[in-house]
Protein backbone atom coordinates (compact mmCIF):
# COMPACT_ATOMS: atom_id res chain seq x y z
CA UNK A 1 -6.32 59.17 -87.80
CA UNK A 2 -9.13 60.61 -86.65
CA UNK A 3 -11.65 63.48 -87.70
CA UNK A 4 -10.24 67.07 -88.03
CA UNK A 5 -13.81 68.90 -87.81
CA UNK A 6 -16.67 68.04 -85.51
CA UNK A 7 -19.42 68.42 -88.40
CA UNK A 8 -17.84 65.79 -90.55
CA UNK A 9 -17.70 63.28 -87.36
CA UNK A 10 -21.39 64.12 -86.62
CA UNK A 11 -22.39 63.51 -90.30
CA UNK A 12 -20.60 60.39 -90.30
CA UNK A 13 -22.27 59.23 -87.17
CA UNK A 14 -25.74 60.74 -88.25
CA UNK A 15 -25.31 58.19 -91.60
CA UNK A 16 -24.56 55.10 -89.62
CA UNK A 17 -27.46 55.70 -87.48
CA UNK A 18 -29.46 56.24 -91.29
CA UNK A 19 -28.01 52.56 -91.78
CA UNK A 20 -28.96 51.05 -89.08
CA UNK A 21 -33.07 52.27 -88.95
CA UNK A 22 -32.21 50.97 -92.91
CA UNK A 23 -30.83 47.82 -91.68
CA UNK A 24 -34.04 47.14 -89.01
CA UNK A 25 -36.50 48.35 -91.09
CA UNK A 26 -37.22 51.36 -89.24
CA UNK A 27 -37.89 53.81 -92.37
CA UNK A 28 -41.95 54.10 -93.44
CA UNK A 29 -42.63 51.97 -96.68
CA UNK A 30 -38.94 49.86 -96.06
CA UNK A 31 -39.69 46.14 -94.31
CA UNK A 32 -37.40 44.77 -92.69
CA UNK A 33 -35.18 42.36 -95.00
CA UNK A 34 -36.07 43.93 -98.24
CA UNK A 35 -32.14 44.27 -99.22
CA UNK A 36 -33.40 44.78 -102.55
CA UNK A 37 -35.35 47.72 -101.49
CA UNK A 38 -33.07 49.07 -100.17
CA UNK A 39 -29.63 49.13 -102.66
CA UNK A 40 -32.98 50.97 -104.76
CA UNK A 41 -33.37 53.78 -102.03
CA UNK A 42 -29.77 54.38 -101.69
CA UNK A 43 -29.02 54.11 -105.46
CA UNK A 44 -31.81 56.71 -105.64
CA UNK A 45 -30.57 58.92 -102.91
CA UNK A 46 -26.86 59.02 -104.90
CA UNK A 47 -27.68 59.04 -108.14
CA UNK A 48 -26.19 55.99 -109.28
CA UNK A 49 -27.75 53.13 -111.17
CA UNK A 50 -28.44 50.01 -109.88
């Protein structure tokens, strides 16, 4: 379908790239592998308990 506003396709975009530096370890204090580490960081970031 598609994306009706330019903003919400660059956000989208902007949090797969957050993902991926997630994903590789890219983020200071994150190594890379530490799944655990990071469900925490996102859990934190959204409020929601994990």
């Amino acid at each position: 379908m598609g994306f009706f506003f330019f903003e919400t396709a660059w956000r989208t975009v902007q949090g797969f790239e957050v993902m991926n530096m997630l994903r590789k370890g890219q983020l200071q204090g994150m190594t890379r592998g530490d799944v655990r580490g990071q469900v925490a960081l996102v859990a934190k970031l959204f409020g929601v308990a994990a």
